[in-house]
PDB file of N, CA and C in Angstrom:
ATOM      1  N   UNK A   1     -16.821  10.052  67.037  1.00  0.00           N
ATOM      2  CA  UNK A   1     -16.947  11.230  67.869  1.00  0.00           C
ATOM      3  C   UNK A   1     -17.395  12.426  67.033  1.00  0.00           C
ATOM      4  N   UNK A   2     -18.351  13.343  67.471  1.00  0.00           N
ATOM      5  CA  UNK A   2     -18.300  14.555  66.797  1.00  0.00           C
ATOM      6  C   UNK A   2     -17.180  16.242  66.902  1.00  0.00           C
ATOM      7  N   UNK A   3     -17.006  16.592  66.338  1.00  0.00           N
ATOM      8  CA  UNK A   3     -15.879  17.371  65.583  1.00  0.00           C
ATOM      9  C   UNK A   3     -16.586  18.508  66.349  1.00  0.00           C
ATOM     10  N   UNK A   4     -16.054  18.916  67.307  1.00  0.00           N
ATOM     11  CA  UNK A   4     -15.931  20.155  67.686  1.00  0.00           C
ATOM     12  C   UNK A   4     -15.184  21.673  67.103  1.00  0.00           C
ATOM     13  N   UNK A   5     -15.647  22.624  67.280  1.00  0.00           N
ATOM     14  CA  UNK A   5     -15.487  23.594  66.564  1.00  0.00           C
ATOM     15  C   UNK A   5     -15.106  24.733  67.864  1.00  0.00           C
ATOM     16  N   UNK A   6     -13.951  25.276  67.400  1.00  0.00           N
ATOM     17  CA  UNK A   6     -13.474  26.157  68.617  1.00  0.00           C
ATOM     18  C   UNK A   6     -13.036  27.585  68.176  1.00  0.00           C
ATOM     19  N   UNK A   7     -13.442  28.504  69.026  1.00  0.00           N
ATOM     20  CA  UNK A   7     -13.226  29.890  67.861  1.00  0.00           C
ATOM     21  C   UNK A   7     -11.998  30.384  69.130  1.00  0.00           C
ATOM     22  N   UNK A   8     -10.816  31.517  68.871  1.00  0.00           N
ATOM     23  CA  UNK A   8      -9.715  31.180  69.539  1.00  0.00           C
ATOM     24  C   UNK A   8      -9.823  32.475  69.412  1.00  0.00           C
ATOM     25  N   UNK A   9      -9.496  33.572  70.487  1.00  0.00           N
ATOM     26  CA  UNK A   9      -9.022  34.692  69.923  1.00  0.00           C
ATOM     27  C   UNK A   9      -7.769  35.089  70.761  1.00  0.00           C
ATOM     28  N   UNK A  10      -6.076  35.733  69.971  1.00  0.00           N
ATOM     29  CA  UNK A  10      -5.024  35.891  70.261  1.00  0.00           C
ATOM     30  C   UNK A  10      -5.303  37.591  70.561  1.00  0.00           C
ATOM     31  N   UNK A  11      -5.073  38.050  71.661  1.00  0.00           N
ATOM     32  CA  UNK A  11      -5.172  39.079  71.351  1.00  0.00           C
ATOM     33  C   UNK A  11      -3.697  39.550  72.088  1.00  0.00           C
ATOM     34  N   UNK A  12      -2.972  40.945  71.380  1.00  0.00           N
ATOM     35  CA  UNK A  12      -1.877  41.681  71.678  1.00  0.00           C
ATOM     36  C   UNK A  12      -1.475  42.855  71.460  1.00  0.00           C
ATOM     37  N   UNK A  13      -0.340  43.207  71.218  1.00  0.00           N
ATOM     38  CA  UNK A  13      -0.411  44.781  71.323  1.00  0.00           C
ATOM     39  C   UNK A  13       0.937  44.785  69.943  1.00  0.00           C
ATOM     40  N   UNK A  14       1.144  45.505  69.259  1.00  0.00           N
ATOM     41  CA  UNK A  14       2.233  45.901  68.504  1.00  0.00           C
ATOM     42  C   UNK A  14       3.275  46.024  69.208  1.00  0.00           C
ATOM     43  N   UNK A  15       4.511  46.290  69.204  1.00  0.00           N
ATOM     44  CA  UNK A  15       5.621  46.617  69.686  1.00  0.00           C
ATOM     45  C   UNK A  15       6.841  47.264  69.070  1.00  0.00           C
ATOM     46  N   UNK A  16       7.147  48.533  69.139  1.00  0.00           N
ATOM     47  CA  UNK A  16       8.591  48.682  68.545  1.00  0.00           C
ATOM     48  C   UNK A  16       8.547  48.900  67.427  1.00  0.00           C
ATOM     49  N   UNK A  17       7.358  49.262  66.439  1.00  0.00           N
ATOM     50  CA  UNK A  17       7.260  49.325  64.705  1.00  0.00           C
ATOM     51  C   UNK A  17       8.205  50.333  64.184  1.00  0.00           C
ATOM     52  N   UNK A  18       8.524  50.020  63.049  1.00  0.00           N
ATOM     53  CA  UNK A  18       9.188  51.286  62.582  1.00  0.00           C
ATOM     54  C   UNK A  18       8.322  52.369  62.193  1.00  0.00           C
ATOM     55  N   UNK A  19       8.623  53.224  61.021  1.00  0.00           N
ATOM     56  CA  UNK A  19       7.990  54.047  60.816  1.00  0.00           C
ATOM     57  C   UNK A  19       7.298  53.338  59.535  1.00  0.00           C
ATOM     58  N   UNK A  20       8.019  52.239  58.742  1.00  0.00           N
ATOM     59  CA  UNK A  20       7.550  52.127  57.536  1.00  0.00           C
ATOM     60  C   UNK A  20       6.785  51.002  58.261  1.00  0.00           C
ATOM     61  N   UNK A  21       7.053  50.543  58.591  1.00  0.00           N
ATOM     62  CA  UNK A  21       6.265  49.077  59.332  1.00  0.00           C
ATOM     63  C   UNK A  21       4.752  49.678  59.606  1.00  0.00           C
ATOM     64  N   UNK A  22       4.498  50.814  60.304  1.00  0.00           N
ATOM     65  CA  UNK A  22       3.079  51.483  60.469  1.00  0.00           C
ATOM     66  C   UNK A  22       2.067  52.362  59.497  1.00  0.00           C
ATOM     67  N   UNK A  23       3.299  52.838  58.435  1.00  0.00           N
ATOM     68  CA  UNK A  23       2.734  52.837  57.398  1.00  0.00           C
ATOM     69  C   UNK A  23       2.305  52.121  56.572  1.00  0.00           C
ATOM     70  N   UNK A  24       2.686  50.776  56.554  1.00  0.00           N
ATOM     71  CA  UNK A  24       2.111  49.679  55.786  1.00  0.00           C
ATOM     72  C   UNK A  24       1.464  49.041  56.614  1.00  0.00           C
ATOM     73  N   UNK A  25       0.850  48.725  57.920  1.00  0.00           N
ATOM     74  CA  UNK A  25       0.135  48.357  58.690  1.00  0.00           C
ATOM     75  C   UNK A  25      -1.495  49.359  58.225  1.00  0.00           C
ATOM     76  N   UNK A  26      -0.815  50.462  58.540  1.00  0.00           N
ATOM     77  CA  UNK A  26      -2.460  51.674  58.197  1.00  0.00           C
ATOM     78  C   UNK A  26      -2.935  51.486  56.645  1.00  0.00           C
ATOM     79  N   UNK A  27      -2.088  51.284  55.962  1.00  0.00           N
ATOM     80  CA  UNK A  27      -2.136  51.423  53.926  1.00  0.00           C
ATOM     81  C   UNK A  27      -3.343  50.054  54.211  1.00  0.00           C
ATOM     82  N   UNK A  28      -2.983  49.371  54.785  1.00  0.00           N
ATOM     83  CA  UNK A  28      -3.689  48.185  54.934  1.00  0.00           C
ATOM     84  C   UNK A  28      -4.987  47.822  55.934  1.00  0.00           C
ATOM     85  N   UNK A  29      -5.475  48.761  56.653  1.00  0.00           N
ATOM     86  CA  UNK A  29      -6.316  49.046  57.692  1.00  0.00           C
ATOM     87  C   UNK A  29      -7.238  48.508  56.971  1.00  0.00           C
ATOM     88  N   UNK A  30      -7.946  48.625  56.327  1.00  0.00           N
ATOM     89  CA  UNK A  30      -9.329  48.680  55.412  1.00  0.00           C
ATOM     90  C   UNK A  30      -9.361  46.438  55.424  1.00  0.00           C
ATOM     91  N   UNK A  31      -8.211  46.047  55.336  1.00  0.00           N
ATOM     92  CA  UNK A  31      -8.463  44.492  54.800  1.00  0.00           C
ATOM     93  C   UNK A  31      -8.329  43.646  56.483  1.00  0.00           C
ATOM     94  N   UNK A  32      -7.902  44.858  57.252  1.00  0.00           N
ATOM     95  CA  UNK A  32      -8.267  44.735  58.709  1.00  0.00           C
ATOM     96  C   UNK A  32      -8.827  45.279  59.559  1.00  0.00           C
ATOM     97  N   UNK A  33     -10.216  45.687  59.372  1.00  0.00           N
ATOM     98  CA  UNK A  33     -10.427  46.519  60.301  1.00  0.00           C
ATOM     99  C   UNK A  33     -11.780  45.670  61.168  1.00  0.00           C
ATOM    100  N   UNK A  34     -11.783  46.200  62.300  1.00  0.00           N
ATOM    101  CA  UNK A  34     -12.781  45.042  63.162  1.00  0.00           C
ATOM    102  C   UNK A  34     -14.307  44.758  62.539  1.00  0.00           C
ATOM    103  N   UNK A  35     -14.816  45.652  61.857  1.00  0.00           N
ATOM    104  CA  UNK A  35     -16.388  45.075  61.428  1.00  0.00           C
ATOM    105  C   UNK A  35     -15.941  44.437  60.199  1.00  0.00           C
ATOM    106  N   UNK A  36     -14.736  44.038  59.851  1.00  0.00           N
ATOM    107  CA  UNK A  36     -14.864  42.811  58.917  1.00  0.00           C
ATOM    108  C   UNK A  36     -14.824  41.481  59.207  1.00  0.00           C
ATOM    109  N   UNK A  37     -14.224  41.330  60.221  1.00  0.00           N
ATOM    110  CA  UNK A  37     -13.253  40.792  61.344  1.00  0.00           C
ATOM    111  C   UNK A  37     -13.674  39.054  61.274  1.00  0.00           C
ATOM    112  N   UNK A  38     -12.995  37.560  61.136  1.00  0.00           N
ATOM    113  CA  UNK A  38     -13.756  36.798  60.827  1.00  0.00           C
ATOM    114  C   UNK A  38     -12.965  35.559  61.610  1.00  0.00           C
ATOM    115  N   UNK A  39     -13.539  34.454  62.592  1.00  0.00           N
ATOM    116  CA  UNK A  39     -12.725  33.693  62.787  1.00  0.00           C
ATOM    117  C   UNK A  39     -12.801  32.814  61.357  1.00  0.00           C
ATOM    118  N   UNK A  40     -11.123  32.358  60.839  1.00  0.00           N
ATOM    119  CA  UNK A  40     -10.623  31.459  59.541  1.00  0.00           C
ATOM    120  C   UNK A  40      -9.338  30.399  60.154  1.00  0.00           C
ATOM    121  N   UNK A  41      -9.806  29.387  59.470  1.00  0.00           N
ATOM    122  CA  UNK A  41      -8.851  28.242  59.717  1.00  0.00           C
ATOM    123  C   UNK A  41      -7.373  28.859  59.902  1.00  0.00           C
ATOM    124  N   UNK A  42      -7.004  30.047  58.851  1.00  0.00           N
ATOM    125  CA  UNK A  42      -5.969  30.228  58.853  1.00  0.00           C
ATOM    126  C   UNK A  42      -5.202  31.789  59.737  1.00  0.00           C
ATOM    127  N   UNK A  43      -6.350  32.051  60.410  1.00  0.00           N
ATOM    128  CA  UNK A  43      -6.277  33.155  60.947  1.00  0.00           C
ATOM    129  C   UNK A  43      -6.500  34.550  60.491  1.00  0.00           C
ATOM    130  N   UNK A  44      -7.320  35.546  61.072  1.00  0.00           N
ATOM    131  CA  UNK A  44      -7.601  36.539  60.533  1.00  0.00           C
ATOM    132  C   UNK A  44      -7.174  37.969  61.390  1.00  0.00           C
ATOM    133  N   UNK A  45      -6.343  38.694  61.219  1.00  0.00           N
ATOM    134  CA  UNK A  45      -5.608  39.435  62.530  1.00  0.00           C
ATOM    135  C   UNK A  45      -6.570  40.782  62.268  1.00  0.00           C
ATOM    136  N   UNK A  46      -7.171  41.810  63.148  1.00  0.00           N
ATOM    137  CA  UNK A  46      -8.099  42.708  62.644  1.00  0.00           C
ATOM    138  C   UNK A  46      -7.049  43.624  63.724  1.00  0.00           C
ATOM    139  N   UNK A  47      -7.413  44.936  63.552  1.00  0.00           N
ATOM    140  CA  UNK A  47      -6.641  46.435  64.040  1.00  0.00           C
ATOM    141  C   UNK A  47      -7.301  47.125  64.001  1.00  0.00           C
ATOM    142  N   UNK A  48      -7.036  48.794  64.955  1.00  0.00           N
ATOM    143  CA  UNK A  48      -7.303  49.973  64.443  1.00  0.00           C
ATOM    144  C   UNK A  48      -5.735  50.350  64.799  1.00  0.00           C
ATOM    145  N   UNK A  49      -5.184  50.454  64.001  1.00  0.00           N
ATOM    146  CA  UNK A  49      -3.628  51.158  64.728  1.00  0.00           C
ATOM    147  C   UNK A  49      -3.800  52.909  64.842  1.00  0.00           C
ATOM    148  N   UNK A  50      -4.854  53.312  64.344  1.00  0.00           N
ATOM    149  CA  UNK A  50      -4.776  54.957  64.139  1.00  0.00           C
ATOM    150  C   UNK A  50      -5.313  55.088  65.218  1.00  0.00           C
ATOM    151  N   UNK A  51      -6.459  54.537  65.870  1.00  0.00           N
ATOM    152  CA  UNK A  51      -6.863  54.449  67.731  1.00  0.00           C
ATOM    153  C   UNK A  51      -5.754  54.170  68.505  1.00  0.00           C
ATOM    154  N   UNK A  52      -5.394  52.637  68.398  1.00  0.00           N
ATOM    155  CA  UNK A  52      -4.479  52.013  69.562  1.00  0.00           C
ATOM    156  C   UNK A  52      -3.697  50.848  68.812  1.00  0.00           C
ATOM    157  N   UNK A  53      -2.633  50.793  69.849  1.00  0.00           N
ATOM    158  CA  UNK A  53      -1.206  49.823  69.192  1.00  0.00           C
ATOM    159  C   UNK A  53      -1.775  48.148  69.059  1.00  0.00           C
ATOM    160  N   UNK A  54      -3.680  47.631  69.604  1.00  0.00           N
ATOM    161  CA  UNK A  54      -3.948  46.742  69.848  1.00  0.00           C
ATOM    162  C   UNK A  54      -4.220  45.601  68.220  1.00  0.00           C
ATOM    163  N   UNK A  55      -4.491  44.404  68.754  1.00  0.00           N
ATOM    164  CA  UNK A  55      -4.744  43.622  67.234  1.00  0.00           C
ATOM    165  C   UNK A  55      -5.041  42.172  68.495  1.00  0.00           C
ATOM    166  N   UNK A  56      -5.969  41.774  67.085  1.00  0.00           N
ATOM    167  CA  UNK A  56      -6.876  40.493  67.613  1.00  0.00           C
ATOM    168  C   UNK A  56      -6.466  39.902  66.740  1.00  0.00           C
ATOM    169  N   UNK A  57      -6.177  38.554  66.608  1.00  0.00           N
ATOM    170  CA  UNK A  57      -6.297  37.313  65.750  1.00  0.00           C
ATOM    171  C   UNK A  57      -7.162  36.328  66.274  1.00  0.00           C
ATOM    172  N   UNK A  58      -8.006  36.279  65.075  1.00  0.00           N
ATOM    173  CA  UNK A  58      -9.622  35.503  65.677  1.00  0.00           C
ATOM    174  C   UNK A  58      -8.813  33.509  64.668  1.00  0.00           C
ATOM    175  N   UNK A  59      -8.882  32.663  64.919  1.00  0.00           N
ATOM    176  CA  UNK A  59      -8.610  31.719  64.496  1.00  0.00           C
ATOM    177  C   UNK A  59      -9.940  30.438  65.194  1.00  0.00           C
ATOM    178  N   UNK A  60      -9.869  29.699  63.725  1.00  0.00           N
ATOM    179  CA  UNK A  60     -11.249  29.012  64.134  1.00  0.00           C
ATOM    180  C   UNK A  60     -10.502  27.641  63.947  1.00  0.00           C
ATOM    181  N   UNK A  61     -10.478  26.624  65.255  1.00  0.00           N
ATOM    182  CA  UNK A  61      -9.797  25.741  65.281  1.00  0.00           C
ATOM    183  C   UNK A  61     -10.845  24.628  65.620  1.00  0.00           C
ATOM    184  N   UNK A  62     -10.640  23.023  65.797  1.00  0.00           N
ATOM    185  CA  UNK A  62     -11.781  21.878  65.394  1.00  0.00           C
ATOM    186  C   UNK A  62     -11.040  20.642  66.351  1.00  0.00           C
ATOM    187  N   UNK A  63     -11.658  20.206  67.097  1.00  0.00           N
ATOM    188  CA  UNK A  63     -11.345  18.985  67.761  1.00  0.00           C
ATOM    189  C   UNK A  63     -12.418  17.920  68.235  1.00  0.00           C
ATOM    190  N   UNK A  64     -11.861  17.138  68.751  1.00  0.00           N
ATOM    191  CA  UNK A  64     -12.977  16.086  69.327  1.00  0.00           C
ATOM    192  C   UNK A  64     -13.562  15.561  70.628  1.00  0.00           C
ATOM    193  N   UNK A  65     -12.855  16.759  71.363  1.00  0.00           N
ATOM    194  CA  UNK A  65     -12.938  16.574  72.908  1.00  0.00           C
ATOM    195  C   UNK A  65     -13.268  17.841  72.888  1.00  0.00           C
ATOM    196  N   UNK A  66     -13.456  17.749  74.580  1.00  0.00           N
ATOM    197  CA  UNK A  66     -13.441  19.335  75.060  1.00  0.00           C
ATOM    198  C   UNK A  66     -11.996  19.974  75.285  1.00  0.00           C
ATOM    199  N   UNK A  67     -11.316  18.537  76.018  1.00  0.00           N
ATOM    200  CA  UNK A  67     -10.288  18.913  76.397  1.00  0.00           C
ATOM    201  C   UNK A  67      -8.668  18.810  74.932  1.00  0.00           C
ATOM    202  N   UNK A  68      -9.366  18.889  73.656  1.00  0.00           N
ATOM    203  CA  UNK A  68      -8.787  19.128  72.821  1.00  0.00           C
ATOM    204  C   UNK A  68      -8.457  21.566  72.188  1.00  0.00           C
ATOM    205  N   UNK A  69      -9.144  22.195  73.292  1.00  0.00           N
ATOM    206  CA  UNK A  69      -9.146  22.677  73.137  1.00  0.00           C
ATOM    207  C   UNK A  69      -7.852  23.484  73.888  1.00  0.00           C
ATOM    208  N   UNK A  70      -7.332  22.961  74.902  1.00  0.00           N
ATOM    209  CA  UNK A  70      -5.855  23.378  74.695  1.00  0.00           C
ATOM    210  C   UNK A  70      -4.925  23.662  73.797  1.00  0.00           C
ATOM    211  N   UNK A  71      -4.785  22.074  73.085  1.00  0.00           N
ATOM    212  CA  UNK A  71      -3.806  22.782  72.093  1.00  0.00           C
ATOM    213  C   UNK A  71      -4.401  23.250  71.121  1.00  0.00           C
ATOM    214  N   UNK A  72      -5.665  23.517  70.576  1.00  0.00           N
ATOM    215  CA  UNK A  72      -5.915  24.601  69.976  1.00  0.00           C
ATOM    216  C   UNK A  72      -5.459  25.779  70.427  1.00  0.00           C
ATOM    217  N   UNK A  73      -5.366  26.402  71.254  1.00  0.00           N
ATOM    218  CA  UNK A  73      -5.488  27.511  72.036  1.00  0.00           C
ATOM    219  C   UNK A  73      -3.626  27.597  71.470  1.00  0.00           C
ATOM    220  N   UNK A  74      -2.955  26.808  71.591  1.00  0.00           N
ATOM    221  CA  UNK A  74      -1.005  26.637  71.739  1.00  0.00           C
ATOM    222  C   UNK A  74      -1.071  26.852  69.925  1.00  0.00           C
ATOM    223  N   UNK A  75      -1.943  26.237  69.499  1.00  0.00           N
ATOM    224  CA  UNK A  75      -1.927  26.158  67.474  1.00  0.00           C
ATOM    225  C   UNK A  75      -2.049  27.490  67.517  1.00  0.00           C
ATOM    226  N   UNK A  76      -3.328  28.025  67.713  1.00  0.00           N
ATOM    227  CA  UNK A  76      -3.683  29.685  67.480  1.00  0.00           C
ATOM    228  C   UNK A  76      -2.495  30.468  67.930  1.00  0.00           C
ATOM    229  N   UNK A  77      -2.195  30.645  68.716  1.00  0.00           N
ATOM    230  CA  UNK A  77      -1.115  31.525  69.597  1.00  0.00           C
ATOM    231  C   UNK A  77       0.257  31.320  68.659  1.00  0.00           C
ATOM    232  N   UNK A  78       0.675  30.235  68.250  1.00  0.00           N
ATOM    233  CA  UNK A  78       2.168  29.908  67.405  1.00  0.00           C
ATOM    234  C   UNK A  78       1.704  30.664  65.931  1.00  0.00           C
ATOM    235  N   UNK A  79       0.429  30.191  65.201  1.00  0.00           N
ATOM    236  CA  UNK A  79      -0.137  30.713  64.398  1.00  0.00           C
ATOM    237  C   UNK A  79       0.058  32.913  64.284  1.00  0.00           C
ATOM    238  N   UNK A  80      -0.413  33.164  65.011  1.00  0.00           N
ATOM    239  CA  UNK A  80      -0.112  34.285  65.308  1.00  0.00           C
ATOM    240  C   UNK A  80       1.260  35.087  65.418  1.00  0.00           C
ATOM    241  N   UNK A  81       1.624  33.997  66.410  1.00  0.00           N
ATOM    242  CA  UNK A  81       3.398  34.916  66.362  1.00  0.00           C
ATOM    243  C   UNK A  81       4.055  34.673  64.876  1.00  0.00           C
ATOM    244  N   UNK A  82       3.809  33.797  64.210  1.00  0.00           N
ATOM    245  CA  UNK A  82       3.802  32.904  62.527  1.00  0.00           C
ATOM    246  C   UNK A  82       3.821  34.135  62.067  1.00  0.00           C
ATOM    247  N   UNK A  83       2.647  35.072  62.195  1.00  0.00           N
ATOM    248  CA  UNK A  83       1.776  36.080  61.104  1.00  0.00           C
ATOM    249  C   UNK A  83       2.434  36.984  61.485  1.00  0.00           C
ATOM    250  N   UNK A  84       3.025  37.617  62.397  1.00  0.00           N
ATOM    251  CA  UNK A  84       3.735  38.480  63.015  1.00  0.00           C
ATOM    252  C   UNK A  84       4.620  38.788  62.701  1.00  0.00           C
ATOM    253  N   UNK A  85       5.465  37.671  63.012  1.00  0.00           N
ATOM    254  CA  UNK A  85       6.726  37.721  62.720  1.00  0.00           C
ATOM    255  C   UNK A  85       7.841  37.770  61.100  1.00  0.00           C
ATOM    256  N   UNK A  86       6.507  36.709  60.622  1.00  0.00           N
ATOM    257  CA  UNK A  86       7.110  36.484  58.744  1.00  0.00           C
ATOM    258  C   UNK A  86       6.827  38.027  58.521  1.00  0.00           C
ATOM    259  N   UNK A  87       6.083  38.897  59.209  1.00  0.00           N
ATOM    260  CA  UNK A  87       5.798  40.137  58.211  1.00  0.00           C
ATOM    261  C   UNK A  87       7.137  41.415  58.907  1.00  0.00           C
ATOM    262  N   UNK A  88       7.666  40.679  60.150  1.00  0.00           N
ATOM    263  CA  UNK A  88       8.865  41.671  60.852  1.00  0.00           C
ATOM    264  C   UNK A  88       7.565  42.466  61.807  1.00  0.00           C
ATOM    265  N   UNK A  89       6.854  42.301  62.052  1.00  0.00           N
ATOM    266  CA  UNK A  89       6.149  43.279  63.404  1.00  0.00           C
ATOM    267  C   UNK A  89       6.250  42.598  64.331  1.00  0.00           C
ATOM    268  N   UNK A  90       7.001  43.630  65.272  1.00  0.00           N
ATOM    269  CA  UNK A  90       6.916  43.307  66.790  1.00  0.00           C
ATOM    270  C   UNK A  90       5.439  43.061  67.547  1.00  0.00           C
ATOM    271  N   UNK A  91       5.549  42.566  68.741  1.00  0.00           N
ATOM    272  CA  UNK A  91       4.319  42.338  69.339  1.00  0.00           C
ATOM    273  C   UNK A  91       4.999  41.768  70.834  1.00  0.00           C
ATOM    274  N   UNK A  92       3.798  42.310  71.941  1.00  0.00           N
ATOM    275  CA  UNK A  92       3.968  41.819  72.889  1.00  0.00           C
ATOM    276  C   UNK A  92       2.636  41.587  73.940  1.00  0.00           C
ATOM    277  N   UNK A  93       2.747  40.831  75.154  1.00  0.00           N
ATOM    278  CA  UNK A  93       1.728  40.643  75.800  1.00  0.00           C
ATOM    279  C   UNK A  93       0.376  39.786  75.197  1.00  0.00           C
ATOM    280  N   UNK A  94       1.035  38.800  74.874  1.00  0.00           N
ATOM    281  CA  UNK A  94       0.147  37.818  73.802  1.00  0.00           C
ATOM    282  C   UNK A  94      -1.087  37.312  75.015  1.00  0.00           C
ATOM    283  N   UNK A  95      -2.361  36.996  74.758  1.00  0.00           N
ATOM    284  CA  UNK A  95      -2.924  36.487  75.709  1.00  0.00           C
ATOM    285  C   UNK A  95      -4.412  35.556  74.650  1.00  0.00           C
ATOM    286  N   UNK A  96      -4.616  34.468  75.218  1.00  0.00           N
ATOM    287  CA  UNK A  96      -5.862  33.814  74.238  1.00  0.00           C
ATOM    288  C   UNK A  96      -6.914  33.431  75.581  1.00  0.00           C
ATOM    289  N   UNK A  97      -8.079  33.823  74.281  1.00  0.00           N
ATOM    290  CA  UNK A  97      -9.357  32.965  75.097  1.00  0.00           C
ATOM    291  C   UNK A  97      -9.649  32.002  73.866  1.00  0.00           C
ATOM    292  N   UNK A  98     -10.279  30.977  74.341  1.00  0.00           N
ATOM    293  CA  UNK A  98     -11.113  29.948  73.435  1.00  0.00           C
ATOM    294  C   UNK A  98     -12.736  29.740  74.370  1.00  0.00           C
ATOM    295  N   UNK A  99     -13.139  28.950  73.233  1.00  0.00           N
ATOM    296  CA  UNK A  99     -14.403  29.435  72.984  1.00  0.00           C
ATOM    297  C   UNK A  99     -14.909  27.683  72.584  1.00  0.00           C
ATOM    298  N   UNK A 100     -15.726  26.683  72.608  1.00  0.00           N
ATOM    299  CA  UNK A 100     -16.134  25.565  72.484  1.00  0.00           C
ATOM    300  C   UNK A 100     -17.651  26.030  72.117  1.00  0.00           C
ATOM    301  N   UNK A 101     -17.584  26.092  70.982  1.00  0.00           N
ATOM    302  CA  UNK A 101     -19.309  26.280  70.625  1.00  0.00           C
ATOM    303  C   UNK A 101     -19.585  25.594  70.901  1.00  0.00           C
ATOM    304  N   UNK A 102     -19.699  24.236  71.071  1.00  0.00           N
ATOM    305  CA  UNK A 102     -20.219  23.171  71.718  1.00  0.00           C
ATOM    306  C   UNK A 102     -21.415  23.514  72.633  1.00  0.00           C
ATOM    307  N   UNK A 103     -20.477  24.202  73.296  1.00  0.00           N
ATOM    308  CA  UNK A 103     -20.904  24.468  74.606  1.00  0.00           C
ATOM    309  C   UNK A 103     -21.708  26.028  74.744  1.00  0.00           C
ATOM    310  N   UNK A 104     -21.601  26.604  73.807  1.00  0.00           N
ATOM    311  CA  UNK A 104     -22.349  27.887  73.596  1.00  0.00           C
ATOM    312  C   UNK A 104     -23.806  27.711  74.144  1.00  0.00           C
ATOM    313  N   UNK A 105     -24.110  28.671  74.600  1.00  0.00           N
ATOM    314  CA  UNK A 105     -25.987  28.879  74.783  1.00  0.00           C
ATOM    315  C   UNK A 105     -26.546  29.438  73.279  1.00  0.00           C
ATOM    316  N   UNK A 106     -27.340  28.387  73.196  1.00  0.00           N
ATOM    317  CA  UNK A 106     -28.598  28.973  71.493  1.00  0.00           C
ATOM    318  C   UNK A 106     -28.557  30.221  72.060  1.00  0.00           C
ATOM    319  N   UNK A 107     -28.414  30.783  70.566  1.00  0.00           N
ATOM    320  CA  UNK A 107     -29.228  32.387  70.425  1.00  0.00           C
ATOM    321  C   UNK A 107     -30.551  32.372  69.848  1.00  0.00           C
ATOM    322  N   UNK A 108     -31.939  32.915  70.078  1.00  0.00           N
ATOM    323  CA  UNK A 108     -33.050  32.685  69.893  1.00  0.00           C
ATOM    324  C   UNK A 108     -33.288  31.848  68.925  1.00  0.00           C
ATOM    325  N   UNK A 109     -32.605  32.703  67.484  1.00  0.00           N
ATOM    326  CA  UNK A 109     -33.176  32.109  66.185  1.00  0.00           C
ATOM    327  C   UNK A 109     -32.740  30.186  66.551  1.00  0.00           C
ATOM    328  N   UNK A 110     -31.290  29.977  66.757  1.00  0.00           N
ATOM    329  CA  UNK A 110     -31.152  28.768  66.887  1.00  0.00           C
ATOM    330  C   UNK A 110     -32.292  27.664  67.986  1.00  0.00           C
ATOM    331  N   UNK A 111     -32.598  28.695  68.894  1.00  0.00           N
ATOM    332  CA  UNK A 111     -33.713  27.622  69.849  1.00  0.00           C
ATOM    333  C   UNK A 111     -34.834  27.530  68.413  1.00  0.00           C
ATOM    334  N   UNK A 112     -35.406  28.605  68.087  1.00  0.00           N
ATOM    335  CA  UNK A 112     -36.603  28.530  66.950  1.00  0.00           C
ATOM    336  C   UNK A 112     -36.368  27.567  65.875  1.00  0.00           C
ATOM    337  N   UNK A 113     -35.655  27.155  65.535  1.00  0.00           N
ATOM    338  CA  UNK A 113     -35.140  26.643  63.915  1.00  0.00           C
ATOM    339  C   UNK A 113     -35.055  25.121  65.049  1.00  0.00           C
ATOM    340  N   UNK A 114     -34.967  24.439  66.040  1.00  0.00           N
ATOM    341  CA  UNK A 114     -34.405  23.520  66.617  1.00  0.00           C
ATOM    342  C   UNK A 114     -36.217  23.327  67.323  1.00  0.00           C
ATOM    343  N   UNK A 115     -36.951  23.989  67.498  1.00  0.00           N
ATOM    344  CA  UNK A 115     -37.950  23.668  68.115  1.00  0.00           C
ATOM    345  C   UNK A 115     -38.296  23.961  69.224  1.00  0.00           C
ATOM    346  N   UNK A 116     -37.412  25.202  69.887  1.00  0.00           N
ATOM    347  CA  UNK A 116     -37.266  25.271  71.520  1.00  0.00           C
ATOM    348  C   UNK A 116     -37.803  26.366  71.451  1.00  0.00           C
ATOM    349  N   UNK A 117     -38.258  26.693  72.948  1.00  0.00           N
ATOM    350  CA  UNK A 117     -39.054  28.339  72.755  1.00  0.00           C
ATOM    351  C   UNK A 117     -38.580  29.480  73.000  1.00  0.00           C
TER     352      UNK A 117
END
């Protein structure tokens, strides 16, 4: 079978931080901030907390079905509360989309490089 590739994104809101908890969230803005932003096997959580209380975790997960992309979707999401929680930040209103490149539409260059017009 071929190995599907699934990009996952957790997205939620902070909850309840302390004061030092947001100061070390912002000290750290720069190694999260969205134009760096990357789906990784192991998850990559991006912010602006100085805008809004929001945060994405982009996670790039791999299966062999389509319908293997559920529990990707349950991996990413546990993954997340994982990252969350070992660091003591609250969070609430967890919600995921996934994504089956598989199934993606080519973007030009890919029709060109493949032979399509």
């Amino acid at each position: 079978m071929t190995q599907r590739t699934f990009r996952i994104l957790v997205r939620g809101s902070f909850d309840a931080l302390t004061d030092g908890q947001r100061a070390e969230l912002l000290a750290e803005a720069a190694e999260h901030d969205v134009l760096t932003a990357a789906f990784t096997e192991e998850g990559h959580l991006s912010y602006d907390l100085a805008a809004r209380p929001f945060f994405t975790f982009r996670v790039l997960e791999h299966g062999e079905r389509e319908e293997d992309i559920a529990a990707a979707t349950v991996r990413a999401e546990t993954a997340a509360e994982l990252w969350l929680t070992d660091r003591g930040y609250g969070y609430k209103n967890l919600r995921s989309t996934a994504q089956d490149l598989s199934l993606a539409p080519l973007g030009a260059r890919q029709k060109r490089e493949r032979g399509g017009n």
